[in-house]
C-alpha atoms as a PDB file:
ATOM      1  CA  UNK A   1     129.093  31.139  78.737  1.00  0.00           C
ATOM      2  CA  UNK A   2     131.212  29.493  75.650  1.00  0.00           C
ATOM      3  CA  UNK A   3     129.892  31.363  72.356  1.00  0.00           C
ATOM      4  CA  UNK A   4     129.637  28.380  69.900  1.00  0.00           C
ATOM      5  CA  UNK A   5     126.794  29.022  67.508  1.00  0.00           C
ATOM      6  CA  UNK A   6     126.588  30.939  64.622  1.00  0.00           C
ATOM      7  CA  UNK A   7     123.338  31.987  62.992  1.00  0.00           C
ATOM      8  CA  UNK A   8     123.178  31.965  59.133  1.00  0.00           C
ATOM      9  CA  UNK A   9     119.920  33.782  57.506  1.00  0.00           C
ATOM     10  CA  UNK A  10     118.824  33.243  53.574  1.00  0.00           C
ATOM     11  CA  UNK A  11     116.397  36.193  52.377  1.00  0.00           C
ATOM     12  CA  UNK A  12     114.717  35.814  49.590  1.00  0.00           C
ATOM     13  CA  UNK A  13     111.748  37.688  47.728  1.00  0.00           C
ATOM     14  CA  UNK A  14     109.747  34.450  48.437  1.00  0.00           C
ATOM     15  CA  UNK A  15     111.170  32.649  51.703  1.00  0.00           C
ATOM     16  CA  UNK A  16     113.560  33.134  54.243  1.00  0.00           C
ATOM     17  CA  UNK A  17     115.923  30.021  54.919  1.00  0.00           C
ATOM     18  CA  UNK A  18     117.739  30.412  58.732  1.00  0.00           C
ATOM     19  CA  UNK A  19     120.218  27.996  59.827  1.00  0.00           C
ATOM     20  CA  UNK A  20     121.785  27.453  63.422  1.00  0.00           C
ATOM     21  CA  UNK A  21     125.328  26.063  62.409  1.00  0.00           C
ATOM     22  CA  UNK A  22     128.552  24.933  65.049  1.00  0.00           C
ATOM     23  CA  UNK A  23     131.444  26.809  64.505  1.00  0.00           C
ATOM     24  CA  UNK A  24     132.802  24.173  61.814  1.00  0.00           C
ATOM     25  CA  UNK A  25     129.944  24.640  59.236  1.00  0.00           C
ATOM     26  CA  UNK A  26     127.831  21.552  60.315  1.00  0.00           C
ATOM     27  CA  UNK A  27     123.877  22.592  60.732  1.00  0.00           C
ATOM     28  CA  UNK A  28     121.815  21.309  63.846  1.00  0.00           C
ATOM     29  CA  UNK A  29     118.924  23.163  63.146  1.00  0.00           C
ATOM     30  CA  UNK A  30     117.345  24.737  60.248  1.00  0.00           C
ATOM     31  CA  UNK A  31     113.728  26.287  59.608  1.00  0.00           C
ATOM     32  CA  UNK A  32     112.093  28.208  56.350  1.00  0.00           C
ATOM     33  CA  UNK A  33     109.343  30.424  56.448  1.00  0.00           C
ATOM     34  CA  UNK A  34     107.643  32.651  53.325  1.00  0.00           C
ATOM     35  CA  UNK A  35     109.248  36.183  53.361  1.00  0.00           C
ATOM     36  CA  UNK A  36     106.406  38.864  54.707  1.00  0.00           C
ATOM     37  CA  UNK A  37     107.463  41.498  52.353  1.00  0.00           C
ATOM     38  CA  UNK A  38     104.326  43.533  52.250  1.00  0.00           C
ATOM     39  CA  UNK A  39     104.438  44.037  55.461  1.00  0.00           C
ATOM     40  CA  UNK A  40     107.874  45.879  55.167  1.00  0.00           C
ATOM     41  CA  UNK A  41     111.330  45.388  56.368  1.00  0.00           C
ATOM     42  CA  UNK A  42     110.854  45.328  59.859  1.00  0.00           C
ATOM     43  CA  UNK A  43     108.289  42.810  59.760  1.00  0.00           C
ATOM     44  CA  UNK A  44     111.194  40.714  57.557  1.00  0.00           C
ATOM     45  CA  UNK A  45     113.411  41.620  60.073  1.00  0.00           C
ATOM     46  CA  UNK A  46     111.276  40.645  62.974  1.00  0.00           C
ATOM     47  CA  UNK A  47     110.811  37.096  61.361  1.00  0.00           C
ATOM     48  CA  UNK A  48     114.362  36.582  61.446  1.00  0.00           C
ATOM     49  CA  UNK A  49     114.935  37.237  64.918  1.00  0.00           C
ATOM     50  CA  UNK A  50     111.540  35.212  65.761  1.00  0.00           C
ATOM     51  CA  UNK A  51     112.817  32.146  63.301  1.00  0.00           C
ATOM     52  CA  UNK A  52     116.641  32.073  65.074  1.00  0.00           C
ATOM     53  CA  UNK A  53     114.708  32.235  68.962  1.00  0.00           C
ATOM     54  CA  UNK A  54     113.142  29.454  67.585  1.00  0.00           C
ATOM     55  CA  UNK A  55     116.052  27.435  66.439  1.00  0.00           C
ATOM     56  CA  UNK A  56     117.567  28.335  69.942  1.00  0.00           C
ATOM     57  CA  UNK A  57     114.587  26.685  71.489  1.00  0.00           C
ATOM     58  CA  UNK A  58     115.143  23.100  69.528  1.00  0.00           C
ATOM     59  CA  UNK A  59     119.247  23.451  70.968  1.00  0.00           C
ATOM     60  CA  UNK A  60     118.188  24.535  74.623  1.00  0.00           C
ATOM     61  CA  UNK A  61     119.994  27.603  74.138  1.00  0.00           C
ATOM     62  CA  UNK A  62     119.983  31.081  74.489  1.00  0.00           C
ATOM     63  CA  UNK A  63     121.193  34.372  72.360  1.00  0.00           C
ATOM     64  CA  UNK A  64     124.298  34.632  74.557  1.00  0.00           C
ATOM     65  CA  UNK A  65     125.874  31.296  73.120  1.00  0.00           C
ATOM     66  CA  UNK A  66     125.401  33.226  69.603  1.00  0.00           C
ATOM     67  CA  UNK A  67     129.111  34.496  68.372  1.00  0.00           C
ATOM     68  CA  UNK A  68     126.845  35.977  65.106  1.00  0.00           C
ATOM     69  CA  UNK A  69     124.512  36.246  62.930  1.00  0.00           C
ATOM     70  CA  UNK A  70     125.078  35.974  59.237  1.00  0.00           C
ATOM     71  CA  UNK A  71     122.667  37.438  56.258  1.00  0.00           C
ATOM     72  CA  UNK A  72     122.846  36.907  52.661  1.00  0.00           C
ATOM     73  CA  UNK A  73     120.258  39.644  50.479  1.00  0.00           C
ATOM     74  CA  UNK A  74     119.387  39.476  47.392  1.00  0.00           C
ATOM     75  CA  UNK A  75     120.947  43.019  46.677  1.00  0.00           C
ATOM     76  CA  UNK A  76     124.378  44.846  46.898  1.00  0.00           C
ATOM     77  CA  UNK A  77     125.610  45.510  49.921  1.00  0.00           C
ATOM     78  CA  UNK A  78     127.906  48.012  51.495  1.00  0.00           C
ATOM     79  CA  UNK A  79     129.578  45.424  53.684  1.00  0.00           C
ATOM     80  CA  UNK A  80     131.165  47.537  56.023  1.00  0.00           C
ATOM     81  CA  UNK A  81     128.209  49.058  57.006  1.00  0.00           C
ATOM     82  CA  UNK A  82     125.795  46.134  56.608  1.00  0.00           C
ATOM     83  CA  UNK A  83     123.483  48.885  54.452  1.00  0.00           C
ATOM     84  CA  UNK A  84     121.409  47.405  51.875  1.00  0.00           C
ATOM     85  CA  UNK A  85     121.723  49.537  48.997  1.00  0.00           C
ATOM     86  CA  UNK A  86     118.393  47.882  47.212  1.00  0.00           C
ATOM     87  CA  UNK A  87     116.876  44.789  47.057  1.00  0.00           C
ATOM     88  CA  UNK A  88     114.470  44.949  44.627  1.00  0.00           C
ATOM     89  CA  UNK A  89     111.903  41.518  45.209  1.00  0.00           C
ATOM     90  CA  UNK A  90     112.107  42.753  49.018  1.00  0.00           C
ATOM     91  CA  UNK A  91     111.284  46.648  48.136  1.00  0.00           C
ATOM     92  CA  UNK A  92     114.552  47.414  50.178  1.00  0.00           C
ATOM     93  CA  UNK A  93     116.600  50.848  49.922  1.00  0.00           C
ATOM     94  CA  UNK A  94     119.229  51.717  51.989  1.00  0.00           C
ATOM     95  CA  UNK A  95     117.888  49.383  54.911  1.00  0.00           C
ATOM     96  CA  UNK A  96     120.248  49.420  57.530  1.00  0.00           C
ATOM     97  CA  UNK A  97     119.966  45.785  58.568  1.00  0.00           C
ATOM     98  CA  UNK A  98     123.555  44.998  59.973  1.00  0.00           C
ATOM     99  CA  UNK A  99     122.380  47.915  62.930  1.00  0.00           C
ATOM    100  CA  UNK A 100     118.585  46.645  62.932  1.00  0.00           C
ATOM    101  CA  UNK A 101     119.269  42.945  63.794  1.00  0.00           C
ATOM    102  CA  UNK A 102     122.077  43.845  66.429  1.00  0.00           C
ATOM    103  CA  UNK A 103     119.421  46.217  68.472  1.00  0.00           C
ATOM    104  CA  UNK A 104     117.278  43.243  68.675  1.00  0.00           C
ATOM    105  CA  UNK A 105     119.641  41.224  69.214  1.00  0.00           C
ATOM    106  CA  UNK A 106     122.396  42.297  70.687  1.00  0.00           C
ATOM    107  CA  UNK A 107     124.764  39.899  68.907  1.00  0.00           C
ATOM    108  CA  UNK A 108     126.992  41.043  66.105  1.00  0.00           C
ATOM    109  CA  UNK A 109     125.527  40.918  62.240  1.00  0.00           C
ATOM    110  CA  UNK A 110     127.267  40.458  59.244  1.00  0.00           C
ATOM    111  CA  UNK A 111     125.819  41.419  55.854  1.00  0.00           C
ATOM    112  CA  UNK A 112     126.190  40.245  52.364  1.00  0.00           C
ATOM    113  CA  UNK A 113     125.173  39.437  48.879  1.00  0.00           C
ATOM    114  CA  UNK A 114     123.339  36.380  48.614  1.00  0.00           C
ATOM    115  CA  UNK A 115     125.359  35.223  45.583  1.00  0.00           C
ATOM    116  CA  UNK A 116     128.371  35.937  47.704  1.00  0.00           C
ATOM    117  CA  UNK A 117     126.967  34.049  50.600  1.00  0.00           C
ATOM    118  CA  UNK A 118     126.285  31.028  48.600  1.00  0.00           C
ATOM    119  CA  UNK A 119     129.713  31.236  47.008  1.00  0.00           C
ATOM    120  CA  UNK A 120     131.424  31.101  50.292  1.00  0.00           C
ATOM    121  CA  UNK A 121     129.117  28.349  51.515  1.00  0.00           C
ATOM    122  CA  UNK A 122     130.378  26.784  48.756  1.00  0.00           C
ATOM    123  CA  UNK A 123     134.703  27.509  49.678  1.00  0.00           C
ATOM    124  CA  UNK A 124     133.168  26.248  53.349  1.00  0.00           C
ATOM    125  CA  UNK A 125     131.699  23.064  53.269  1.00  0.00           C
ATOM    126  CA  UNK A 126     130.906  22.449  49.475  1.00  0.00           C
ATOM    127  CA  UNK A 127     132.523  21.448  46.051  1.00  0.00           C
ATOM    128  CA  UNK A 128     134.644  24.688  46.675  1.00  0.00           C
ATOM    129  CA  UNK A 129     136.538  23.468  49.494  1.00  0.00           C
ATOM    130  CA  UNK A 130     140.693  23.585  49.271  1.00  0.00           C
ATOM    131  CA  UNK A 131     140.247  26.037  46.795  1.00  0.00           C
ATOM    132  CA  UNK A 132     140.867  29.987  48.116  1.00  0.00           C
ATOM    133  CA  UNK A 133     140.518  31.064  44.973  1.00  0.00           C
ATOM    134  CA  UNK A 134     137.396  30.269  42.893  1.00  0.00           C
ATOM    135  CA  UNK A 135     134.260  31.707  41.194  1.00  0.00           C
ATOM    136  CA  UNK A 136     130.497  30.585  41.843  1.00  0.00           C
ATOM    137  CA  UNK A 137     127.862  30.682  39.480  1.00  0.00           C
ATOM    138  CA  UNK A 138     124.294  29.915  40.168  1.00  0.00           C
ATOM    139  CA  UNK A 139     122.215  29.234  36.979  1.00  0.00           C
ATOM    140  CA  UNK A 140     118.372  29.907  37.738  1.00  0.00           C
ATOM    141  CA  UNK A 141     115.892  32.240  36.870  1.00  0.00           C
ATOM    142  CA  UNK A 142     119.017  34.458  36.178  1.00  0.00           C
ATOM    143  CA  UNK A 143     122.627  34.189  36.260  1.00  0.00           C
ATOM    144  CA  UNK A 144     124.160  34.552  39.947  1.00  0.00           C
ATOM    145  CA  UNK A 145     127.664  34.696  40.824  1.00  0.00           C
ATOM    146  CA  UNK A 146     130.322  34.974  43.197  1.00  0.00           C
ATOM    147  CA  UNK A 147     134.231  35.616  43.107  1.00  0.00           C
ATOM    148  CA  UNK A 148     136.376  35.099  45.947  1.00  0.00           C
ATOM    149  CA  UNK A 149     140.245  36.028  45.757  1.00  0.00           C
ATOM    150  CA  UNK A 150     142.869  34.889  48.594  1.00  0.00           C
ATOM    151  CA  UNK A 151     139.680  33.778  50.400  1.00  0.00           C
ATOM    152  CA  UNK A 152     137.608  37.514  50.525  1.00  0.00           C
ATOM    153  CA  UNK A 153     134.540  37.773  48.494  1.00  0.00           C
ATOM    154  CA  UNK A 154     135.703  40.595  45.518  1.00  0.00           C
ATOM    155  CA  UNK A 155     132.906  43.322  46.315  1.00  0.00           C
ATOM    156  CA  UNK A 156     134.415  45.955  43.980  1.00  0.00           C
ATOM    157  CA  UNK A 157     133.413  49.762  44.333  1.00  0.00           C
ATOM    158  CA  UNK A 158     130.275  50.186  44.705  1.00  0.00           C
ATOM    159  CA  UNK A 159     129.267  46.234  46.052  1.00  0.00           C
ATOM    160  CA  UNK A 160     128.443  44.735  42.733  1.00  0.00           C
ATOM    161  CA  UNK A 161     131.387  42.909  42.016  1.00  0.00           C
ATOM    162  CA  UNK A 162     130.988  39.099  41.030  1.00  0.00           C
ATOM    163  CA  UNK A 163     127.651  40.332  38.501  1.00  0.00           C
ATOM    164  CA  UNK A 164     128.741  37.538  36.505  1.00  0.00           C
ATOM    165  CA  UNK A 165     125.236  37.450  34.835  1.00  0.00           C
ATOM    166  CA  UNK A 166     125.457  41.137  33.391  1.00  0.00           C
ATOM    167  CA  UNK A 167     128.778  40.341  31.288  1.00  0.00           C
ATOM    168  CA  UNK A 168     128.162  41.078  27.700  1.00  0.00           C
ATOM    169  CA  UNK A 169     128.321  38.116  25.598  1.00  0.00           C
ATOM    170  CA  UNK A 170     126.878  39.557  22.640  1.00  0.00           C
ATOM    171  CA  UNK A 171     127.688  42.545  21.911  1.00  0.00           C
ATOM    172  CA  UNK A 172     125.112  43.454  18.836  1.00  0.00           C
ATOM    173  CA  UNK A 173     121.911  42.623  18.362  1.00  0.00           C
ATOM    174  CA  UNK A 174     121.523  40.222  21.673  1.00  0.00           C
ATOM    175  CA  UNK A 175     118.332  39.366  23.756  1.00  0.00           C
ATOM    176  CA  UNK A 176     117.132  42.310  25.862  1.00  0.00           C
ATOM    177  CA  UNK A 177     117.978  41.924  29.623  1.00  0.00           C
ATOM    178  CA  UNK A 178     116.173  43.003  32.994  1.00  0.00           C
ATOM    179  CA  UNK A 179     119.074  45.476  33.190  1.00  0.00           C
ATOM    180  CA  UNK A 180     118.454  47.316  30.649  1.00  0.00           C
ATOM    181  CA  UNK A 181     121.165  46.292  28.383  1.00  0.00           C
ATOM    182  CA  UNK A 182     121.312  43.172  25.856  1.00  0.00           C
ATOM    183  CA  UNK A 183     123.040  40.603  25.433  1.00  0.00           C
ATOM    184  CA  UNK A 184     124.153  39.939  28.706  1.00  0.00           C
ATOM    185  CA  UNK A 185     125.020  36.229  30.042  1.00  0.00           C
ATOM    186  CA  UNK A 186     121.739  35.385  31.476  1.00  0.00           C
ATOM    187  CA  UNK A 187     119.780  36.382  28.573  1.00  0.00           C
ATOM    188  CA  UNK A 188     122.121  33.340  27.245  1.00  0.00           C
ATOM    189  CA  UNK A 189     122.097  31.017  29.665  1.00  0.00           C
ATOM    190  CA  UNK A 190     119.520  30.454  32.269  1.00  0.00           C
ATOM    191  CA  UNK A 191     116.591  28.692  32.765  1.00  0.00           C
ATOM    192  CA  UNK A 192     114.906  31.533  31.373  1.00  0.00           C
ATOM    193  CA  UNK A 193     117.021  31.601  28.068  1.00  0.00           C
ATOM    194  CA  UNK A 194     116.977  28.209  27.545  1.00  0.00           C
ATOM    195  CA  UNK A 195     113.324  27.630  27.747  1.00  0.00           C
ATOM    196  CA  UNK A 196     112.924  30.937  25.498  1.00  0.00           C
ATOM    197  CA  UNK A 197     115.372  29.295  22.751  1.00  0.00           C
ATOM    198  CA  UNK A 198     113.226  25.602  23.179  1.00  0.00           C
ATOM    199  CA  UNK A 199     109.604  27.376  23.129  1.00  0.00           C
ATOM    200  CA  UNK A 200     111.321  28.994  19.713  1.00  0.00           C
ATOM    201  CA  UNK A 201     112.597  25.359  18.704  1.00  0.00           C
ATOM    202  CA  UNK A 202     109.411  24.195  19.221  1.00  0.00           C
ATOM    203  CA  UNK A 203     107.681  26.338  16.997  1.00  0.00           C
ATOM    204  CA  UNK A 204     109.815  26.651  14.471  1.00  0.00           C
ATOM    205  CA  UNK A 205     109.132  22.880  14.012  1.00  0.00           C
ATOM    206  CA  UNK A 206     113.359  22.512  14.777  1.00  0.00           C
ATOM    207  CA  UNK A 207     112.302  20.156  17.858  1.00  0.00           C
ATOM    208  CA  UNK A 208     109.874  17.574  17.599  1.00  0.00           C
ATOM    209  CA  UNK A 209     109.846  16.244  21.132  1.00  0.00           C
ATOM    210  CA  UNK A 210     109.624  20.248  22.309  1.00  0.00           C
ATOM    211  CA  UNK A 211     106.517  20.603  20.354  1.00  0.00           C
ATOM    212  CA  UNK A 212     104.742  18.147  21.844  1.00  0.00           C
ATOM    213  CA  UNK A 213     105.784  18.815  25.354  1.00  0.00           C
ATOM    214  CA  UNK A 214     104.920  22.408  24.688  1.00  0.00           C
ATOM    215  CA  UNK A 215     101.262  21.465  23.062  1.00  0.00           C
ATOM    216  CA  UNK A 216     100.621  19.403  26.283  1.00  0.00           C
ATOM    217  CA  UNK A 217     101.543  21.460  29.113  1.00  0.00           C
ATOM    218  CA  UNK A 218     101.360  25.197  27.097  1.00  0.00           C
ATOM    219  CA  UNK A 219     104.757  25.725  28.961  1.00  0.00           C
ATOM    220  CA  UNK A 220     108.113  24.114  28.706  1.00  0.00           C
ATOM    221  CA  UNK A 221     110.428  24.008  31.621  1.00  0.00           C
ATOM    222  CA  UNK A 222     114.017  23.818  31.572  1.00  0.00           C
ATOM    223  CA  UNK A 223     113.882  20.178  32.622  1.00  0.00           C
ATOM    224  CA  UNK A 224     111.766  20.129  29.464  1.00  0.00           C
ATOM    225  CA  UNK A 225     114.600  21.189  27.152  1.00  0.00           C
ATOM    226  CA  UNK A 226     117.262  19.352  29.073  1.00  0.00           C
ATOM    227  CA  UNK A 227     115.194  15.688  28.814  1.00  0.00           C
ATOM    228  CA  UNK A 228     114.727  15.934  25.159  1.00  0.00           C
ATOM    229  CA  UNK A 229     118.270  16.768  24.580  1.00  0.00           C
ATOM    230  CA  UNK A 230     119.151  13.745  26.448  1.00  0.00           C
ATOM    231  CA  UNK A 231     116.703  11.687  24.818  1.00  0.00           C
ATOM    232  CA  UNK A 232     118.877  12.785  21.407  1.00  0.00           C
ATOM    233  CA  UNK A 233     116.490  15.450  19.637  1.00  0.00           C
ATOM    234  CA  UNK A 234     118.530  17.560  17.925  1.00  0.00           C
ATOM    235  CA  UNK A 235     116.567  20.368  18.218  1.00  0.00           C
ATOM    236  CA  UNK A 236     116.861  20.481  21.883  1.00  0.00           C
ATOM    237  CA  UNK A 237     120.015  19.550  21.591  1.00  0.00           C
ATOM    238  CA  UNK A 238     121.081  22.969  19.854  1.00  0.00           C
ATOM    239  CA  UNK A 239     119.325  24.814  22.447  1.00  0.00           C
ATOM    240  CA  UNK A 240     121.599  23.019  25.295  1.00  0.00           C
ATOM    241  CA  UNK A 241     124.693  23.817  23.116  1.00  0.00           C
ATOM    242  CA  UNK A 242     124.120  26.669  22.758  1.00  0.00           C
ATOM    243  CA  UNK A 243     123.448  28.233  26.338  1.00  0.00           C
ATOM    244  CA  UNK A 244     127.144  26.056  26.906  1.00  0.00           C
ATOM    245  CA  UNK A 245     129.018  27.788  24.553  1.00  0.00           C
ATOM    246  CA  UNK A 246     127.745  31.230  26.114  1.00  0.00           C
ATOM    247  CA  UNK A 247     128.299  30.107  29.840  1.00  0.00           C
ATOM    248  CA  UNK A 248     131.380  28.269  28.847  1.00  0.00           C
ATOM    249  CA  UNK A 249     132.870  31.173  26.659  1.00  0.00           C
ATOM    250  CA  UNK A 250     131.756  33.901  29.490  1.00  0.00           C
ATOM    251  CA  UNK A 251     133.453  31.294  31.835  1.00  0.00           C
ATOM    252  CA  UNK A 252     137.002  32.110  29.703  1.00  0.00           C
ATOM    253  CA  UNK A 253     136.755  35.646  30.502  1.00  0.00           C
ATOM    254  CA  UNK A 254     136.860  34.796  34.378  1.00  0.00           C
ATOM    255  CA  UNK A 255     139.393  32.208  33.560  1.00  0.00           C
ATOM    256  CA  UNK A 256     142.050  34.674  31.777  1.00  0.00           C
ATOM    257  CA  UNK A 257     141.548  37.376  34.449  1.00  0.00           C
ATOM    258  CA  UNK A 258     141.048  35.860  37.668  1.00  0.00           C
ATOM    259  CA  UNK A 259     143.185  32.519  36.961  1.00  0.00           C
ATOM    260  CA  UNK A 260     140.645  30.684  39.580  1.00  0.00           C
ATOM    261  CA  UNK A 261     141.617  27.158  41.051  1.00  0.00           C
ATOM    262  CA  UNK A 262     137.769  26.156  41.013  1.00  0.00           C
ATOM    263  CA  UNK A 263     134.627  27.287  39.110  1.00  0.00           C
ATOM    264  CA  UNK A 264     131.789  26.139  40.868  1.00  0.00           C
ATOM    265  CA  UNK A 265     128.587  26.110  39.376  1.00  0.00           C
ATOM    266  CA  UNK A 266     124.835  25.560  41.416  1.00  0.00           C
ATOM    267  CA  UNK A 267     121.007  26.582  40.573  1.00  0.00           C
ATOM    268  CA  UNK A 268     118.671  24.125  38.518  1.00  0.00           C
ATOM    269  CA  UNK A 269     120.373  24.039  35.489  1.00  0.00           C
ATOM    270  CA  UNK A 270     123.449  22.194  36.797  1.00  0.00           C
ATOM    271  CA  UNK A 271     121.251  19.319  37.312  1.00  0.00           C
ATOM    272  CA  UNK A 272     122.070  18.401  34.201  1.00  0.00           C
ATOM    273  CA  UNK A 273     124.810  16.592  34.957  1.00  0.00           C
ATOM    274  CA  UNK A 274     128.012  16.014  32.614  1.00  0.00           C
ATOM    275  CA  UNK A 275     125.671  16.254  29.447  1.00  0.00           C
ATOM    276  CA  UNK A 276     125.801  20.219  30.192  1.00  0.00           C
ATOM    277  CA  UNK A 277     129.333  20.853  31.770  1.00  0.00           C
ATOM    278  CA  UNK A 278     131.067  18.727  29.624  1.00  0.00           C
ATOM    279  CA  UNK A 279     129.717  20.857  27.014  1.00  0.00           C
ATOM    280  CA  UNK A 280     130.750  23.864  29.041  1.00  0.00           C
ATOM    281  CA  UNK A 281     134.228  22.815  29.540  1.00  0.00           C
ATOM    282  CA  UNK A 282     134.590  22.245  25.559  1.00  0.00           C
ATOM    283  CA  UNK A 283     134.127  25.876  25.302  1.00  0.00           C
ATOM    284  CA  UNK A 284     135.424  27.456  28.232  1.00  0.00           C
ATOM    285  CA  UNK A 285     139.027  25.283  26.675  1.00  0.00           C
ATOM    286  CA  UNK A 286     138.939  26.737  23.580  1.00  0.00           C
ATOM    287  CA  UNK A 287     138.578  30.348  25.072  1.00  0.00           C
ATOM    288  CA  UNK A 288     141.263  30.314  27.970  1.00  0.00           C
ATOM    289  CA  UNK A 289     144.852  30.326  28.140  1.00  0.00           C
ATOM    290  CA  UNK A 290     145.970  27.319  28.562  1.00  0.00           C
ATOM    291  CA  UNK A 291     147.851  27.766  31.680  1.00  0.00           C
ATOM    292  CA  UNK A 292     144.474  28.763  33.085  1.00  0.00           C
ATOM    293  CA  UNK A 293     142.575  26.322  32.085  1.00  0.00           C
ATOM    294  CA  UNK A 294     144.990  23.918  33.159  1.00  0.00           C
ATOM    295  CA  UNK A 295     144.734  24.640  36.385  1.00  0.00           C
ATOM    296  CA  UNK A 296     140.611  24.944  36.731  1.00  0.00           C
ATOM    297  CA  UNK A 297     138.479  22.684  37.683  1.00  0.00           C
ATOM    298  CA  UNK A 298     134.195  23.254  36.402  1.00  0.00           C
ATOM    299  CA  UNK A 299     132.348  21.374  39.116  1.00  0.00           C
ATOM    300  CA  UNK A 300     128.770  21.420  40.437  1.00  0.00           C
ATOM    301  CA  UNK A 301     128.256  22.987  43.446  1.00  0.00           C
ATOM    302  CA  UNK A 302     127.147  20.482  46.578  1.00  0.00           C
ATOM    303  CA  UNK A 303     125.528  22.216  48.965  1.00  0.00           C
ATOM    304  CA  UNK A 304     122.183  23.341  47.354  1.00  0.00           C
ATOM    305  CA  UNK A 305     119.817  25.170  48.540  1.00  0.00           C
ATOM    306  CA  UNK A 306     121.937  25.080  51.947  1.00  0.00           C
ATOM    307  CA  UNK A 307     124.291  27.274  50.165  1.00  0.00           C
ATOM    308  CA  UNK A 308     123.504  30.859  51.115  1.00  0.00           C
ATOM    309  CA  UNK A 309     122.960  29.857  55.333  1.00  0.00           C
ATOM    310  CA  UNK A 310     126.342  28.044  55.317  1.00  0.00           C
ATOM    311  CA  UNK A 311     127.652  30.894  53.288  1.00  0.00           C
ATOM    312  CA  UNK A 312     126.209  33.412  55.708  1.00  0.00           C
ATOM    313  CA  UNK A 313     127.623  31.468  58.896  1.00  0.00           C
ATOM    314  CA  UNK A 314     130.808  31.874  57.588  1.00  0.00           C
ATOM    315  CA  UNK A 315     130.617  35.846  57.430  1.00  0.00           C
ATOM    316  CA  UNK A 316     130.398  35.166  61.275  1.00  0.00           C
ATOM    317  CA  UNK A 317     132.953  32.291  61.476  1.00  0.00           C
ATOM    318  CA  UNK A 318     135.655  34.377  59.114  1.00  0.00           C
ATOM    319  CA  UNK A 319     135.819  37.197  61.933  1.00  0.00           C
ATOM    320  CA  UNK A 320     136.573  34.523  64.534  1.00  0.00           C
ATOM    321  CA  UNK A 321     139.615  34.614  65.759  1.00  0.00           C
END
């Protein structure tokens, strides 16, 4: 029977995301489900394998037209082994996954970051494409990254290379990040930092139209910040700069070593459109070498949240011959 499917899974501490792709990237089928994390890692597992027989079902096939099954986790990942070292929103140590889903499935697995995946997903199919040599950052919650080199996702040592979010941006007397340290580039520029500085601006009395929005809802979002920059207050307006600069001068540092074709950026930030990344390229000039920046294009990513399964299939579809 001719093997031409490929299987790309999306964990996440909330939901799992599992696409049945064609061996060119396109998707046929695709199904999400909440992750069932208190019930442990086989019960994740299980879903998986219960989620792809379904997807099998809607194409009238079976497991043996499968060539494999990719996984992005939110974690680092010894991806020779297909061990996840932790995952922390999944309560994950160690978890051999690669071996679990291949005893219940008996089709090969392949096991990465889910940064990584997306970042691939994005070289695939997305705003990546042509380029073999790009980085991926996803601006959410956090800050999420991927660098790929010659076409190979850069794990490093110990599987946490690409942490583009735990760069030090401010040395001294930055915000305190999840990681322990400060300063780092998601305590600059996320979601999280950006409605931080616009709750601030709001108080302060430096933003007007965050004020209001934050004495009507008790909560700004992102969106929040971004809509009252575009509307011209100025106060917002210094919040959006500034989480540019950061991204944009954090961007340089990628820029002078890695000398990448494309940096791609994704997550719900970048749907701010050219009012952010015009503002990130302003910086991320100043701060690179000209013959680097030159030569780099700052896009948003395409794909969306179809990133990390795309990204996963092509784990599978980079081992094909």
């Amino acid at each position: 029977m001719t093997k031409d499917l490929i299987v790309g899974v999306d964990i996440g501490g909330t939901g799992i995301k599992v696409a049945l792709l064609n061996t060119n990237g396109d998707i046929l089928h695709k199904s999400s489900e909440p992750t069932p994390v208190a019930a442990g890692e086989d019960s994740v597992i299980s879903k998986i394998v219960e989620m792809t027989n379904g997807l099998l079902q809607k194409e009238n096939a079976s497991m043996e037209r499968v060539v494999g099954i990719g996984i992005g986790v939110p974690g680092p990942v010894e991806a020779d082994t297909g061990v996840v070292l932790e995952a922390v929103n999944l309560h994950w140590k160690n978890t051999p996954l690669k071996a679990k889903v291949e005893g219940l499935t008996g089709v090969p697995a392949y096991v990465d970051n889910d940064a990584n995946a997306a970042a691939l997903g994005e070289m695939w199919r997305g705003a990546g494409q042509g380029a073999k040599d790009l980085v991926a950052v996803t601006i959410g919650t956090g800050v999420g990254g991927g660098v790929i080199i010659g076409g190979e996702i850069v794990h490093g040592v110990s599987g946490v290379g690409g942490e583009i979010g735990h760069m030090t941006i401010v040395p001294e007397g930055g915000p305190q990040c999840n990681c322990g340290k400060t300063g780092c580039l998601e305590t600059l520029s996320s979601a999280t930092a950006i409605i931080r500085e616009g709750e601030q601006a709001a108080r302060s009395g430096e933003s007007t139209a965050l004020a209001a929005a934050l004495e009507a809802k008790g909560k700004l979002t992102a969106k929040d910040v971004f809509d009252a920059a575009l509307a011209g207050d100025t106060g917002a307006v210094g919040v959006v700069d500034r989480a540019a600069f950061y991204l944009g001068f954090g961007m340089s540092h990628l820029g002078n070593v890695l000398n990448p074709a494309k940096i791609v950026i994704g997550g719900g930030v970048s749907a701010a459109g050219e009012f952010l990344f015009s503002r990130i390229r302003e910086s991320f000039d100043k701060y690179t070498w000209a013959y680097a920046a030159e030569n780099c294009e700052i896009l948003p990513a395409t794909l969306g949240n179809d990133a990390g399964v795309i990204g996963a299939g092509w784990l599978v579809r980079a081992k094909m011959a």
